[in-house]
Protein backbone atom coordinates (compact mmCIF):
# COMPACT_ATOMS: atom_id res chain seq x y z
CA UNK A 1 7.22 -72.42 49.58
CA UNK A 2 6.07 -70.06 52.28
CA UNK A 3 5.53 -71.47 56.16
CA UNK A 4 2.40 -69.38 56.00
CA UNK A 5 0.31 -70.54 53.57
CA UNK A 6 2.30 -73.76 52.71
CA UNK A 7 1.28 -72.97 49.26
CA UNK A 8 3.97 -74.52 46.39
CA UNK A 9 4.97 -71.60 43.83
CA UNK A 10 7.55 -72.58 41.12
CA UNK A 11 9.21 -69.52 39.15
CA UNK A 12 11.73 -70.22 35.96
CA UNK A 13 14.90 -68.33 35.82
CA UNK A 14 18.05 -67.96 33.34
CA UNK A 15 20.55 -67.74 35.30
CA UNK A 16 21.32 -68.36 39.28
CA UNK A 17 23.21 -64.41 39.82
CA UNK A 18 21.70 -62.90 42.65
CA UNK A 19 20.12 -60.29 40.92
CA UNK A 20 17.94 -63.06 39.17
CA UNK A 21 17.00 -64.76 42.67
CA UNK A 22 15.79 -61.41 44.00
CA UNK A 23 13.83 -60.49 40.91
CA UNK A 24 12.46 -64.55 41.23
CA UNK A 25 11.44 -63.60 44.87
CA UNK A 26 10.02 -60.03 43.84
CA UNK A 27 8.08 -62.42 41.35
CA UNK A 28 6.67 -64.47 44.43
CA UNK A 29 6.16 -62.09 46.46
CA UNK A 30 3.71 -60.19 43.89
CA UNK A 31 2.58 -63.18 42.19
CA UNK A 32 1.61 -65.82 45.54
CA UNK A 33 1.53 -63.46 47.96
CA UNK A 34 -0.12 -64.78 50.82
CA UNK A 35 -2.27 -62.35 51.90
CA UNK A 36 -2.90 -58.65 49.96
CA UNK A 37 -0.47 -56.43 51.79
CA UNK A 38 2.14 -58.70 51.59
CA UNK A 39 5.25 -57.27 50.18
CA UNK A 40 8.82 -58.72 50.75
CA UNK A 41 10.01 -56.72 53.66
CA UNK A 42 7.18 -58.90 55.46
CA UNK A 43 10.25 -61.97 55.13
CA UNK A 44 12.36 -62.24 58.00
CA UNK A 45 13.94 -65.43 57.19
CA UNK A 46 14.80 -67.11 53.69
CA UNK A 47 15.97 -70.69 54.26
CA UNK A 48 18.21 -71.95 51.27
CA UNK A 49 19.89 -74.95 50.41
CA UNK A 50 23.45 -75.03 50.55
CA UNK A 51 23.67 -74.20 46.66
CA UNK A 52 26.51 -71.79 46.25
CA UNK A 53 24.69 -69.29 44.52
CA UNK A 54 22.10 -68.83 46.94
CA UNK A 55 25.14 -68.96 49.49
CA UNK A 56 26.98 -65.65 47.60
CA UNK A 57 27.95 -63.14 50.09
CA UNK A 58 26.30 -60.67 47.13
CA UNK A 59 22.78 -62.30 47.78
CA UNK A 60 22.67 -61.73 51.36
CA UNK A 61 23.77 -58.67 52.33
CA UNK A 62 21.36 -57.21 49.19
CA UNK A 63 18.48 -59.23 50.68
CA UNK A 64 19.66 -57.76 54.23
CA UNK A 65 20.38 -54.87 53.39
CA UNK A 66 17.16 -53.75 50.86
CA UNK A 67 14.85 -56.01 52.39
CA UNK A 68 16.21 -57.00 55.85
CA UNK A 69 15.62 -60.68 55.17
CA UNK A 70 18.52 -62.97 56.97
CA UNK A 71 19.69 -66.17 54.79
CA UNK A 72 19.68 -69.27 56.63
CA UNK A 73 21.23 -72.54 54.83
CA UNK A 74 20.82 -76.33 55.45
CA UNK A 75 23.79 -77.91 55.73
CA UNK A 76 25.48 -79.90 52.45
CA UNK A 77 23.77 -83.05 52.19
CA UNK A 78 21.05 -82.81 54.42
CA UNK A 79 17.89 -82.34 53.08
CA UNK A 80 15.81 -83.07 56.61
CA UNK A 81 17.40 -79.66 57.65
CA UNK A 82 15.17 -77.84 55.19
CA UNK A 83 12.22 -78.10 57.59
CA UNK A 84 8.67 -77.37 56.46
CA UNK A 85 9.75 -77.21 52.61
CA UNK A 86 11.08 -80.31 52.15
CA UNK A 87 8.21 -82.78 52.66
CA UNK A 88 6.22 -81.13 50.28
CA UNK A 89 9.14 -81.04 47.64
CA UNK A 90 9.53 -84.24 47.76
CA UNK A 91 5.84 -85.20 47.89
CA UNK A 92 5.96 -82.24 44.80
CA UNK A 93 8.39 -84.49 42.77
CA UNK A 94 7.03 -87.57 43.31
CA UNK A 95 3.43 -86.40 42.00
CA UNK A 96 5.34 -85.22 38.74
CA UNK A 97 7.44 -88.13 38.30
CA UNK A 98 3.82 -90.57 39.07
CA UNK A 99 2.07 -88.16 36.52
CA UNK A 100 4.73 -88.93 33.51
CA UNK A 101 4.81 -92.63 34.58
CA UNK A 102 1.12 -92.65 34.02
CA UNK A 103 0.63 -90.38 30.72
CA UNK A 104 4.15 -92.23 29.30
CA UNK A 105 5.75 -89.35 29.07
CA UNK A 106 9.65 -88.27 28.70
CA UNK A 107 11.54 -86.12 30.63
CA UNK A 108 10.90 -83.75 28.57
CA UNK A 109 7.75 -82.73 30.12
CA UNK A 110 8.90 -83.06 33.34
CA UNK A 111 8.40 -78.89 33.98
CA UNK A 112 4.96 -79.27 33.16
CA UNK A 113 4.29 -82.00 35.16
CA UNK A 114 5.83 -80.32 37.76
CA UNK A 115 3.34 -77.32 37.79
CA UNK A 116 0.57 -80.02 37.60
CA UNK A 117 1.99 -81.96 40.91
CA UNK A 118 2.60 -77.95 42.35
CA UNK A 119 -1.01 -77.31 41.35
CA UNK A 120 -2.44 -80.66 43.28
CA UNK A 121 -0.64 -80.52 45.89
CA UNK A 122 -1.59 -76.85 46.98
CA UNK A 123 -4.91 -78.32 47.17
CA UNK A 124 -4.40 -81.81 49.08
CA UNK A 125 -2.72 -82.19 52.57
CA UNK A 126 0.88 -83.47 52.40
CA UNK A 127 2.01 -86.26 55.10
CA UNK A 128 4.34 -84.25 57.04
CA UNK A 129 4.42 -80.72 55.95
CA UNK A 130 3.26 -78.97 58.87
């Protein structure tokens, strides 16, 4: 999610290696760029979960180094430090998990209801994502 537009993108990978993140966020920035010059130098901060691949010493200094982007991780186990992102995940997930509820449908489908919930709530204000 980007603080600018506040506009919910999700993009499927293989694998978690840090070339795949950077071609994920070459995806986003192409795909949901906010505005039409936007390119990925225009990042000057990515904040990440504390996942360990998106912790790898590899994936920063490429995204410093080619892009000048700084990493900046939420602690282990807390989610609140995400910031702006994190309301609207979990308003994101709940959507999805409220759609399958009400079509009775299995995990299974959860990826597609997940674009739906993405897709809804890009359009309706979240309660605490500002």
């Amino acid at each position: 999610m980007d603080l600018f537009s506040k506009h919910v993108a999700f993009i499927g990978t293989e694998s978690t290696t840090a070339s795949d993140i950077i071609a994920c966020l070459k995806t986003w920035a192409h795909l949901h760029r906010p505005r039409p010059d936007f390119t990925l130098r225009a990042v000057a901060v990515l904040h990440v979960d504390a996942a360990p691949q998106l912790l790898s010493e590899e994936l920063k200094a490429t995204l410093k180094d080619d892009y000048g982007i700084r990493v900046i991780s939420a602690a282990p186990k807390h989610q609140h430090q995400n910031g702006t992102p994190e309301p609207r995940w979990q308003t994101t997930r709940q959507l999805a998990f409220k759609l399958m509820t009400h079509a009775h449908v299995g995990l299974p489908l959860f990826d597609t209801a997940l674009q739906q919930a993405a897709l809804i709530c890009n359009v309706v204000p979240v309660r605490g994502a500002f």
